[in-house]
C-alpha atoms as a PDB file:
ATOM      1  CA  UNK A   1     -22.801  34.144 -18.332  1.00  0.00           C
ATOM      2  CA  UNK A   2     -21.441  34.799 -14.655  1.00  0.00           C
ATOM      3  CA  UNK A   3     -24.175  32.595 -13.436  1.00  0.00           C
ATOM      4  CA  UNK A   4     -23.473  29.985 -16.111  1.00  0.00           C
ATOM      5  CA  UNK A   5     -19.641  30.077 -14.888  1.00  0.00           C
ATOM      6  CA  UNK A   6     -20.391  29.387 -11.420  1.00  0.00           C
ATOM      7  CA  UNK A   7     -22.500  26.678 -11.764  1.00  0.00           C
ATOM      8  CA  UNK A   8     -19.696  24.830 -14.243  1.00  0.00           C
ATOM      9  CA  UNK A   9     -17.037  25.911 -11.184  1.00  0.00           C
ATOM     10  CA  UNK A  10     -19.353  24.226  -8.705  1.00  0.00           C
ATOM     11  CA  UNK A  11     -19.795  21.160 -11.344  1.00  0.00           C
ATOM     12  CA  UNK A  12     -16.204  21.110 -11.308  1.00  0.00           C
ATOM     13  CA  UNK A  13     -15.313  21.635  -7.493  1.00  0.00           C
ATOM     14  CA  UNK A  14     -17.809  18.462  -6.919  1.00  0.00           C
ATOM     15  CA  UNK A  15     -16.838  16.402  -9.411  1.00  0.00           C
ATOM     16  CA  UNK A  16     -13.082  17.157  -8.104  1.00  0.00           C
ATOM     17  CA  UNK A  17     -14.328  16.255  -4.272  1.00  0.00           C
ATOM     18  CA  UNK A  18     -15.460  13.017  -5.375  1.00  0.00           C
ATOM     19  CA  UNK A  19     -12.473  12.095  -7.006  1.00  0.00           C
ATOM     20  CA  UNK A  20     -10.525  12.806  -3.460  1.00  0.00           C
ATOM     21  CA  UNK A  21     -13.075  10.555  -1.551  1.00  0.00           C
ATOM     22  CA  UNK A  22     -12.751   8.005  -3.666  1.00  0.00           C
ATOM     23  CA  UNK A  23      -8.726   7.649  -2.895  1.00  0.00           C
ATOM     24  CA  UNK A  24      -8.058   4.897  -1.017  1.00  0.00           C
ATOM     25  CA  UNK A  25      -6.095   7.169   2.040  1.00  0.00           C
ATOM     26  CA  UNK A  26      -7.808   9.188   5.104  1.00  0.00           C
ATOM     27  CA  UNK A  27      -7.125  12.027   6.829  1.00  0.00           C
ATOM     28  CA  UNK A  28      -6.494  11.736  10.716  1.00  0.00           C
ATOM     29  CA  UNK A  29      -9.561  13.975  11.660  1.00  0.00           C
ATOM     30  CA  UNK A  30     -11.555  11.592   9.093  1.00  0.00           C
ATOM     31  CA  UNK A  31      -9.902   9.102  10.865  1.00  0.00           C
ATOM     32  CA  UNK A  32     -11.053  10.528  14.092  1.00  0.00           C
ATOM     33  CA  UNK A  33     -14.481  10.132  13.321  1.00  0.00           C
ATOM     34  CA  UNK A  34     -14.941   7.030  11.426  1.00  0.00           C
ATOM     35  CA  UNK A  35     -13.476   5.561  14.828  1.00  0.00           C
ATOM     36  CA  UNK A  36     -15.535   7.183  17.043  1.00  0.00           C
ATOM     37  CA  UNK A  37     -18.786   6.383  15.463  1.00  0.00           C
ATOM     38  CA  UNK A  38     -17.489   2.273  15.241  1.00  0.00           C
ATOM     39  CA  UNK A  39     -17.304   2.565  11.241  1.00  0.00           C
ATOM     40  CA  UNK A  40     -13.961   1.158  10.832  1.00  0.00           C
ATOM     41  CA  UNK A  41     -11.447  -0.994  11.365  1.00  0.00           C
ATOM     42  CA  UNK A  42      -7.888   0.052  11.971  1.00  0.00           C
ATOM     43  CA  UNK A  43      -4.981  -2.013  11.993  1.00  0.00           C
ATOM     44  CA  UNK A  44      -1.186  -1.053  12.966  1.00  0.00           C
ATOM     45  CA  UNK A  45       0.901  -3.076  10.345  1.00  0.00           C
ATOM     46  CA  UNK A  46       4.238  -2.631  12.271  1.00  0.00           C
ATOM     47  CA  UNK A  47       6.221  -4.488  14.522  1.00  0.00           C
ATOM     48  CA  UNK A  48       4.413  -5.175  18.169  1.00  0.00           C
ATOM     49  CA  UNK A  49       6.962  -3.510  19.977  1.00  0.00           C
ATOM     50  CA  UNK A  50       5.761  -0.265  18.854  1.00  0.00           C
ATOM     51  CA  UNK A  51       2.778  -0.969  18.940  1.00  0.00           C
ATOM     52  CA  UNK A  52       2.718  -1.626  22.335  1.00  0.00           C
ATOM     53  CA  UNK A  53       4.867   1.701  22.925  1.00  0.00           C
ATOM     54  CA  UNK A  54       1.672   3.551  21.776  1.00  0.00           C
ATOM     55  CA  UNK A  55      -0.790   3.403  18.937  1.00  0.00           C
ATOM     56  CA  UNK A  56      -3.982   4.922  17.537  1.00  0.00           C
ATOM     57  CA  UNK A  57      -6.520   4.360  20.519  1.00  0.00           C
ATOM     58  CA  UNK A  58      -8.951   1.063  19.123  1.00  0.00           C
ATOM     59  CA  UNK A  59      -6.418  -0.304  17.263  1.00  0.00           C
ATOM     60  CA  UNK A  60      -5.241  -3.553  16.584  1.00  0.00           C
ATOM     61  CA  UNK A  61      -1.898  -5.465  15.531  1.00  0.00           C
ATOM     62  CA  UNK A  62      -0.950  -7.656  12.645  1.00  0.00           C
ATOM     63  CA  UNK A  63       2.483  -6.996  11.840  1.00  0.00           C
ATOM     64  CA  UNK A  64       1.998  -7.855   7.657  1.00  0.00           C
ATOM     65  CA  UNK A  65       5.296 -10.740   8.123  1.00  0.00           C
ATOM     66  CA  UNK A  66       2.698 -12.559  10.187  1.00  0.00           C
ATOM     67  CA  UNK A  67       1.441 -13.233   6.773  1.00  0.00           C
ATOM     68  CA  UNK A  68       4.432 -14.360   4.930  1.00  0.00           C
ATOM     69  CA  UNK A  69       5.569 -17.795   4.465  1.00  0.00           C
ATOM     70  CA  UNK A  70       8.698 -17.342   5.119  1.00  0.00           C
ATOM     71  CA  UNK A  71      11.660 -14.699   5.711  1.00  0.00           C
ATOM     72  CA  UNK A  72      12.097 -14.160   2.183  1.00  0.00           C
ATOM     73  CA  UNK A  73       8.540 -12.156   2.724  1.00  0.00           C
ATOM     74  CA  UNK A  74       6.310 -14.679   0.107  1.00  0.00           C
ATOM     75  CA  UNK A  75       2.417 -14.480   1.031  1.00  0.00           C
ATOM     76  CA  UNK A  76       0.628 -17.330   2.859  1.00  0.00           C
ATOM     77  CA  UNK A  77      -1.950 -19.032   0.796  1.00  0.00           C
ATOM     78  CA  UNK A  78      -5.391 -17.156   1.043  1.00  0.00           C
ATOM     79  CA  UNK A  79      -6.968 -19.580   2.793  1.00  0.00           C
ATOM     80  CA  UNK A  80      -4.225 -19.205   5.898  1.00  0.00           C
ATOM     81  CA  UNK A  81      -3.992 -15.511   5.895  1.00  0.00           C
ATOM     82  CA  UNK A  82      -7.742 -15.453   5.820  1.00  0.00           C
ATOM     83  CA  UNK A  83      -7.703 -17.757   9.051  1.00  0.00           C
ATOM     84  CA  UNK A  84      -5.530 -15.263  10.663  1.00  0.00           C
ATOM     85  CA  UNK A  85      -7.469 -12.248   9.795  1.00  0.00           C
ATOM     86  CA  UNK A  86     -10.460 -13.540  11.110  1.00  0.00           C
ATOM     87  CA  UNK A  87      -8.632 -14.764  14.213  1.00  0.00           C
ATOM     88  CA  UNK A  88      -7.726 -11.051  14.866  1.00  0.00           C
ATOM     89  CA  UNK A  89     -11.285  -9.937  14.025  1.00  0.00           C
ATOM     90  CA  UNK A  90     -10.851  -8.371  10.680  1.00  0.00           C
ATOM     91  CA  UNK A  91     -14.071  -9.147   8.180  1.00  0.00           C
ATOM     92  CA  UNK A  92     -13.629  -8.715   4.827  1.00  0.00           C
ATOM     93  CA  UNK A  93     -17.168  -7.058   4.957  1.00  0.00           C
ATOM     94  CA  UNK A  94     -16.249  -4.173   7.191  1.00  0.00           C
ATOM     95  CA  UNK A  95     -14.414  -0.982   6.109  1.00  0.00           C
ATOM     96  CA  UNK A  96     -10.609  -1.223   6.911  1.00  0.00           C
ATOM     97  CA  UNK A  97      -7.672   1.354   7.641  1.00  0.00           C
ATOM     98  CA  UNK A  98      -4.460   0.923   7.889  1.00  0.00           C
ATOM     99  CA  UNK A  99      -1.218   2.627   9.032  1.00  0.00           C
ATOM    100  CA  UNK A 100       2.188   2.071  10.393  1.00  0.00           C
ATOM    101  CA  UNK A 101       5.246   4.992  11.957  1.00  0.00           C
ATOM    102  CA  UNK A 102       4.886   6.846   8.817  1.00  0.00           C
ATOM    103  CA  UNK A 103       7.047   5.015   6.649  1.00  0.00           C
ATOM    104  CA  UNK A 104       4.409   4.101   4.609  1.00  0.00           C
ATOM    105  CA  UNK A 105       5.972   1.017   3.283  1.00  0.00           C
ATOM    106  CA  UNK A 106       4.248  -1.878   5.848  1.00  0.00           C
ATOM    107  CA  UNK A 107       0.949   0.245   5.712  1.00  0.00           C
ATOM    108  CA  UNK A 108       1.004   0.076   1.269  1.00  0.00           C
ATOM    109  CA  UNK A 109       2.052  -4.271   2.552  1.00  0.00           C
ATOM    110  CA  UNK A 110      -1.042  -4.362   4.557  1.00  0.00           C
ATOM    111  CA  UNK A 111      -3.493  -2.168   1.946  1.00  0.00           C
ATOM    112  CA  UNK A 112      -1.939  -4.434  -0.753  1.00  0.00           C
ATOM    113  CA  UNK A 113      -2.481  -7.571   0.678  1.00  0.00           C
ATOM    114  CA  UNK A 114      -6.261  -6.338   1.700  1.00  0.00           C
ATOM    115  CA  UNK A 115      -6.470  -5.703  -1.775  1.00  0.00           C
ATOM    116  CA  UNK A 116      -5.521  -8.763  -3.201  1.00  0.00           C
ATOM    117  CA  UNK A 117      -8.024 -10.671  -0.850  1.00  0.00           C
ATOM    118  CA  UNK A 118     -10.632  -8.660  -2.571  1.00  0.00           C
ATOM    119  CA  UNK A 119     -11.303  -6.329   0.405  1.00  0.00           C
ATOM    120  CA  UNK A 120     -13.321  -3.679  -1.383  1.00  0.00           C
ATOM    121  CA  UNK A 121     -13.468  -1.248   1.706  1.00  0.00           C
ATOM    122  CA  UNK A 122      -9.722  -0.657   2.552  1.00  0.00           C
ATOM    123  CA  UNK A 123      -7.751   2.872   3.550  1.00  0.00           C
ATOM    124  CA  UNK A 124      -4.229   3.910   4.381  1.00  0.00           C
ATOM    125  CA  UNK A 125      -3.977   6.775   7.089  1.00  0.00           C
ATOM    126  CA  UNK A 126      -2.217   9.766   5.218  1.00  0.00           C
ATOM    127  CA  UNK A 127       0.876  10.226   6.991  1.00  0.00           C
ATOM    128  CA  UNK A 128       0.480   7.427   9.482  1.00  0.00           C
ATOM    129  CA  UNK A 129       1.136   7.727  12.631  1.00  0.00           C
ATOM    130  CA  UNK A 130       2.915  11.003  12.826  1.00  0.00           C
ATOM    131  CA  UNK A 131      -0.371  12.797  11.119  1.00  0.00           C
ATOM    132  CA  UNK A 132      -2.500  10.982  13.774  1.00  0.00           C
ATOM    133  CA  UNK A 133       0.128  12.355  16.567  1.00  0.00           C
ATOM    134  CA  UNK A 134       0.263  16.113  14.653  1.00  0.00           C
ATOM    135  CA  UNK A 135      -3.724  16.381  14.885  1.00  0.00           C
ATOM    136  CA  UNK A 136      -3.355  15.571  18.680  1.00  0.00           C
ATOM    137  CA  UNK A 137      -5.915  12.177  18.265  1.00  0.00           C
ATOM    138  CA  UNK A 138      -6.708   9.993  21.071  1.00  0.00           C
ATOM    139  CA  UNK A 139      -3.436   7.128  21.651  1.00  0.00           C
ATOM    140  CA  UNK A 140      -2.519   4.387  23.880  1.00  0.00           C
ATOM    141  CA  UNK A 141      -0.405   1.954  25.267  1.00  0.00           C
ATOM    142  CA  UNK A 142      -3.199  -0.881  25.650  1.00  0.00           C
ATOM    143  CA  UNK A 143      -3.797  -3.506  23.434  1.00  0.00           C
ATOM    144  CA  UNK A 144      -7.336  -3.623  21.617  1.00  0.00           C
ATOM    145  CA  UNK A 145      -8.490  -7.160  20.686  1.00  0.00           C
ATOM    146  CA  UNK A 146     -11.896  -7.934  18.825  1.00  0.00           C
ATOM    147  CA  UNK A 147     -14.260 -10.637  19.214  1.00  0.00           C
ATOM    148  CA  UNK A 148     -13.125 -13.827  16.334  1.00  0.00           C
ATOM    149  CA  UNK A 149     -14.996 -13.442  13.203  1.00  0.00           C
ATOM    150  CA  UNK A 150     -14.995 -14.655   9.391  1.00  0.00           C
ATOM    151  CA  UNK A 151     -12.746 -12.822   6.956  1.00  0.00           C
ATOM    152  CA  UNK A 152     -13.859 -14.690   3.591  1.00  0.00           C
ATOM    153  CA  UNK A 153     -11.449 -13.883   0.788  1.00  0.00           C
ATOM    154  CA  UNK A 154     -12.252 -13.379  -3.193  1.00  0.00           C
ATOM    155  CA  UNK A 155      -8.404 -13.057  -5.042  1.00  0.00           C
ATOM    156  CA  UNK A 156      -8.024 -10.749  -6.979  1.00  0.00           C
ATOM    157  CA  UNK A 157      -5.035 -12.630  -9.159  1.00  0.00           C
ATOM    158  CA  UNK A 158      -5.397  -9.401 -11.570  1.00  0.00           C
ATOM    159  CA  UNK A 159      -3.157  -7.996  -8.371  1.00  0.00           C
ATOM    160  CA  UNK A 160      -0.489 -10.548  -8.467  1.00  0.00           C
ATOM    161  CA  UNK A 161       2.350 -11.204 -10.552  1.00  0.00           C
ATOM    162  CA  UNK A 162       4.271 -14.491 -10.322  1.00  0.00           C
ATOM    163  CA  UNK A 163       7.586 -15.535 -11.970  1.00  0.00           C
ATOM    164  CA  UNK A 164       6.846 -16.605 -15.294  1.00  0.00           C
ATOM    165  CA  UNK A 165       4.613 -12.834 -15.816  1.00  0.00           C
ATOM    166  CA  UNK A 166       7.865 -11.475 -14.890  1.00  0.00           C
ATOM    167  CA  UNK A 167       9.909 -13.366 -17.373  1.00  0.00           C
ATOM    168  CA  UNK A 168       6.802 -13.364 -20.135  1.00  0.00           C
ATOM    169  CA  UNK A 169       8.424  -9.197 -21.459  1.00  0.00           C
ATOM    170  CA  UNK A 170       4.741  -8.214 -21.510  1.00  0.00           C
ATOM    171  CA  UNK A 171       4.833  -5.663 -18.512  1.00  0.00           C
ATOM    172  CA  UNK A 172       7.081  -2.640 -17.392  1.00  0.00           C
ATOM    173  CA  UNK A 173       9.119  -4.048 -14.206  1.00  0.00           C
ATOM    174  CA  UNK A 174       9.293  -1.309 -11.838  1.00  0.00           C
ATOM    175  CA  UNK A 175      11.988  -1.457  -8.877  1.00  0.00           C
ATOM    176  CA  UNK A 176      10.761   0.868  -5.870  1.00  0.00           C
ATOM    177  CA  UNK A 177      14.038   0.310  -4.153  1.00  0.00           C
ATOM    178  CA  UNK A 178      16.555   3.304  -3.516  1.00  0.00           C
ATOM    179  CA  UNK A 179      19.264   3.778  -6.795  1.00  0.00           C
ATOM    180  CA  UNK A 180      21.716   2.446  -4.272  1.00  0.00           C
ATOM    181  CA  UNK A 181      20.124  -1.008  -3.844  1.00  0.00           C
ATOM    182  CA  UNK A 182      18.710  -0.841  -7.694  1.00  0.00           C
ATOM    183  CA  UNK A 183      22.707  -0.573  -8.728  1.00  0.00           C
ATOM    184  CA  UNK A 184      23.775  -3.378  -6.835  1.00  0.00           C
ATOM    185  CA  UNK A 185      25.785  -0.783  -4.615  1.00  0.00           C
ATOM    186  CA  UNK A 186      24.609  -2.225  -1.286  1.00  0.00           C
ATOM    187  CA  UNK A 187      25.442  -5.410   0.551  1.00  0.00           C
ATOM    188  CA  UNK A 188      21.615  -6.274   0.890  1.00  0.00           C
ATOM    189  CA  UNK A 189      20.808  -4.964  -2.775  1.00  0.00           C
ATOM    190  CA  UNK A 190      21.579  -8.679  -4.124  1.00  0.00           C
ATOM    191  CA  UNK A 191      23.603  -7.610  -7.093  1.00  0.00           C
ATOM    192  CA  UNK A 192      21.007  -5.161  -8.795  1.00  0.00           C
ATOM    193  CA  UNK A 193      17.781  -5.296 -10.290  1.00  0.00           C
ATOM    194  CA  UNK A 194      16.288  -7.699 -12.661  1.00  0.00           C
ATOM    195  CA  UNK A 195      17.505  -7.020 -16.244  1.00  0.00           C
ATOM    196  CA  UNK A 196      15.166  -4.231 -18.006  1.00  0.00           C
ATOM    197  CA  UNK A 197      13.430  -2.760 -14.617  1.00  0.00           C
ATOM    198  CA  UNK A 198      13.154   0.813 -14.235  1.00  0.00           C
ATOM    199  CA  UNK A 199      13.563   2.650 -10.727  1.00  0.00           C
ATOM    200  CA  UNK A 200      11.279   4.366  -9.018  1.00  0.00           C
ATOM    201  CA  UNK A 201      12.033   4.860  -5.750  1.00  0.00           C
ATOM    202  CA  UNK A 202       8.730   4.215  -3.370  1.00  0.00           C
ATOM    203  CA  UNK A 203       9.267   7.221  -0.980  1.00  0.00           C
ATOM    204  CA  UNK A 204       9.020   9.901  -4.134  1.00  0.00           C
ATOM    205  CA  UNK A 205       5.236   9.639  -3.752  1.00  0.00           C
ATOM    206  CA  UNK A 206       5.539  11.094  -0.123  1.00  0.00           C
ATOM    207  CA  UNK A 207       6.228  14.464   1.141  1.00  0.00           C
ATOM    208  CA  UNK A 208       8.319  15.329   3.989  1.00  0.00           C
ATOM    209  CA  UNK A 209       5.419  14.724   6.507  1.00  0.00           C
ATOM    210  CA  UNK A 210       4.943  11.187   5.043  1.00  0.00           C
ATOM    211  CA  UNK A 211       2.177  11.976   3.457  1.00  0.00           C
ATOM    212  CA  UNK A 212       0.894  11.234  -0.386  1.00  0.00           C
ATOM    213  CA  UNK A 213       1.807  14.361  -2.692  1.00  0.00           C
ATOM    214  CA  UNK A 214      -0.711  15.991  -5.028  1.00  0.00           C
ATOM    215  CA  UNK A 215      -2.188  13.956  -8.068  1.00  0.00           C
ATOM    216  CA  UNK A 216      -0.199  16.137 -10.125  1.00  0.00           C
ATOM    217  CA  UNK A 217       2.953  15.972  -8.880  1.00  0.00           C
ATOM    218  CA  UNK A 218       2.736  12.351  -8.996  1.00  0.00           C
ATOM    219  CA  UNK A 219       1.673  12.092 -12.598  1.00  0.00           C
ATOM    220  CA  UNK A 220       4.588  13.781 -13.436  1.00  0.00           C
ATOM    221  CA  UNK A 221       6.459  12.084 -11.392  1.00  0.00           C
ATOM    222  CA  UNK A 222       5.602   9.219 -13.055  1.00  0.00           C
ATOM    223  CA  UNK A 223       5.086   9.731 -16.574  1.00  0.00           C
ATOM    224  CA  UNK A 224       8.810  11.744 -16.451  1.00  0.00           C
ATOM    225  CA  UNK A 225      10.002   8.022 -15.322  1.00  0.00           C
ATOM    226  CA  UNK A 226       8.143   6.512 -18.565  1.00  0.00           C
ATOM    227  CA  UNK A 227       5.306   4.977 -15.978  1.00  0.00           C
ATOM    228  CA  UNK A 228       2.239   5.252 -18.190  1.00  0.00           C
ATOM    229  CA  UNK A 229      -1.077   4.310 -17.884  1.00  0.00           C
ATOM    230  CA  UNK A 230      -1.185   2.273 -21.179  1.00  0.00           C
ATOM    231  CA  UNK A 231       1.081  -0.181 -20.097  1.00  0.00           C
ATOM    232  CA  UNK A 232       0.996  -3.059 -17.841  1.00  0.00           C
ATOM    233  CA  UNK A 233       3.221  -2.799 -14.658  1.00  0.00           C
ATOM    234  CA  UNK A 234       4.743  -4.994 -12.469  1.00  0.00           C
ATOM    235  CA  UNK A 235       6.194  -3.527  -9.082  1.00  0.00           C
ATOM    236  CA  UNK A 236       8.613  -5.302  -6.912  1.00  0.00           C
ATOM    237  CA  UNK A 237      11.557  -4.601  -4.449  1.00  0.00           C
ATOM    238  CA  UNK A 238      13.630  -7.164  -2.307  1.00  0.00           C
ATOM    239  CA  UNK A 239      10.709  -8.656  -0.856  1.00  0.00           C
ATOM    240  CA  UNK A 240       7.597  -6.476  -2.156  1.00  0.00           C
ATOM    241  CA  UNK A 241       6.972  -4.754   1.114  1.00  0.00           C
ATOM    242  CA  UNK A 242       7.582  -1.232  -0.316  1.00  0.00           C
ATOM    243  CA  UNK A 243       5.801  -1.926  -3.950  1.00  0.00           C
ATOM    244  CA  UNK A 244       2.948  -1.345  -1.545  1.00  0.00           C
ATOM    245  CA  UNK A 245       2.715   2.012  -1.909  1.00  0.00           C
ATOM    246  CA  UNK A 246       3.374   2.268  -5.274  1.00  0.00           C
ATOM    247  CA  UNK A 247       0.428   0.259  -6.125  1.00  0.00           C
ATOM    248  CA  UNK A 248      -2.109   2.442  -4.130  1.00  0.00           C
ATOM    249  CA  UNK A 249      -0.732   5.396  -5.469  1.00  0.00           C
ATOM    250  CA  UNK A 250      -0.923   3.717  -9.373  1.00  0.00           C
ATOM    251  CA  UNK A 251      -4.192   1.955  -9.138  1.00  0.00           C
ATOM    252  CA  UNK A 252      -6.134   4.650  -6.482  1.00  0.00           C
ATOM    253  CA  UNK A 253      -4.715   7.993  -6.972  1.00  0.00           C
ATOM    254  CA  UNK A 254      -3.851   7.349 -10.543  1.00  0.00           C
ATOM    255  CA  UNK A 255      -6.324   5.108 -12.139  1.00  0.00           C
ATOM    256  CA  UNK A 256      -3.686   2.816 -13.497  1.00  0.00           C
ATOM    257  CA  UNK A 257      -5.488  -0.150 -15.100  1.00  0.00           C
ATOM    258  CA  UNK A 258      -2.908  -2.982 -15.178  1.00  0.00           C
ATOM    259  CA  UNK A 259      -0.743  -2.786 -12.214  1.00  0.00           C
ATOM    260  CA  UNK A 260       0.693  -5.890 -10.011  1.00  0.00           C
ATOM    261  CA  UNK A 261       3.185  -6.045  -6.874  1.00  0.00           C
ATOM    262  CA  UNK A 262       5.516  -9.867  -7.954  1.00  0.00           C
ATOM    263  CA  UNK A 263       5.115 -11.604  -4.863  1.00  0.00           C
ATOM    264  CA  UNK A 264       8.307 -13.435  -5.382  1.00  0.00           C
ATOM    265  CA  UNK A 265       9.878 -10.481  -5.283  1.00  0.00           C
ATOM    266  CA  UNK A 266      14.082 -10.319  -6.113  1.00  0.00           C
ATOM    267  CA  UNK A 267      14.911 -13.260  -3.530  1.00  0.00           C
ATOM    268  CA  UNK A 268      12.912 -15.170  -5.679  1.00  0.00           C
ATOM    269  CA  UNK A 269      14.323 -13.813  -8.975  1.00  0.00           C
ATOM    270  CA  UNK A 270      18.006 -13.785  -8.126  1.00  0.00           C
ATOM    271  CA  UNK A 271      17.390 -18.134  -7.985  1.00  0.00           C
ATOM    272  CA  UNK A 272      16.185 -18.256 -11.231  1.00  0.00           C
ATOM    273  CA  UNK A 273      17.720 -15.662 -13.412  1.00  0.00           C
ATOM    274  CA  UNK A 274      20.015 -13.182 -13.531  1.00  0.00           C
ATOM    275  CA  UNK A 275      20.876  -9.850 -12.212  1.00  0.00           C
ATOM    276  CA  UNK A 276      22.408  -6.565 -13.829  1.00  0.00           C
ATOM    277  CA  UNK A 277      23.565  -2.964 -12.139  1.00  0.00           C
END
């Protein structure tokens, strides 16, 4: 029996590593390595200033509103943010990271927006730039730039959620913003939230170092908020920067089946329909 037990516990402690590697976030020493041996690559999704303050050494820049259309924070069509990609040497054939301060919120833009181009390959550095800093990992102050290449996309529209999904009733609309902004208590909350949203507030799924918190605590966290699994989900904030997160967290750590981040976002809703507190 003892010998039976310990081969289940090892059946178990496998099973349980796989599930971890097959998260779409990295460790810095994991980081470390994948660098080192050329396997990856990593992109800073923050502003350029910082970047060129100091930044994980073989990294490049896209800040992710290089990729909007405008200010209200709308995506680029494909075919334009695929130019750019490709323009900064990012292949949607080669295994992608990326990070920002430790925020987390233009890191989840970037992995989203990977995502929805159908970038099967594509990580977010667990606790950014602070866990990269913490585990004492090579930096620097010098831009990296890679040779031009082809970044092909494949859209994933299952990903995307437009304004008449929104209006349609069929999904669970999800506001990651802070209770301030979702009550309209702000000057830059617009009024409130879109009439029937639930909050859930994007940095809840981080611990004090930045980084993701266990599976557990975030299924709880989550199904004490009423955000199941067996229904369909539609994540937005202002401008859909910080749904990011959420959606890696939903669709990677979780396994939620039907999730989307509305590109439109609430400066897109607040035009069309109304708001409540």
């Amino acid at each position: 029996m003892k010998k039976l037990s310990s081969i289940i516990m090892v059946f178990i402690f496998v099973l349980s590593s796989m599930n971890i590697k097959a998260q779409d976030f990295i460790s810095a020493k994991d980081l470390a390595a994948k660098i080192k041996k050329k396997e990856c690559i990593v992109i800073y999704a923050g502003k350029a200033k910082k970047y060129a303050k100091a930044h994980i050494k073989g990294a490049i820049n896209i800040h992710y509103k290089e990729l909007n259309s405008s200010s209200e924070g709308k995506l680029k069509a494909s075919s334009a943010i695929a130019t750019i990609l490709g323009s900064k040497g990012v292949s949607n054939t080669k295994p992608i990271v990326v990070y920002d301060n430790g925020s987390g919120k233009y890191a989840g833009r970037m992995y989203w927006v990977l995502k929805y181009l159908g970038v099967k390959n594509v990580k977010m550095l667990n606790g950014g730039y602070k866990a990269w800093f913490a585990a004492r990992k090579p930096f620097s102050s010098s831009p990296t730039t890679l040779s031009k290449t082809t970044f092909t996309p494949s859209v994933k529209f299952a990903y995307i959620a437009k304004l008449k999904d929104v209006k349609s009733g069929n999904y669970l609309l999800v506001d990651v913003r802070p209770a301030d902004e979702f009550k309209g208590e702000t000057e830059k909350s617009l009024g409130g939230h879109i009439p029937g949203a639930v909050n859930f507030h994007f940095k809840k799924v981080l611990n004090s170092k930045g980084e993701f918190k266990s599976k557990t605590e975030l299924a709880s966290a989550f199904k004490s908020a009423g955000i199941t699994s067996n229904k369909k989900i539609i994540l937005y904030c202002k401008t859909s920067v910080r749904a990011g997160v959420i959606f890696l967290v939903l669709k990677s750590i979780l396994g939620y089946p039907n999730v989307k981040v509305y590109d439109g976002a609430l400066n897109e809703w607040v035009k069309t329909g109304k708001v409540e507190k």
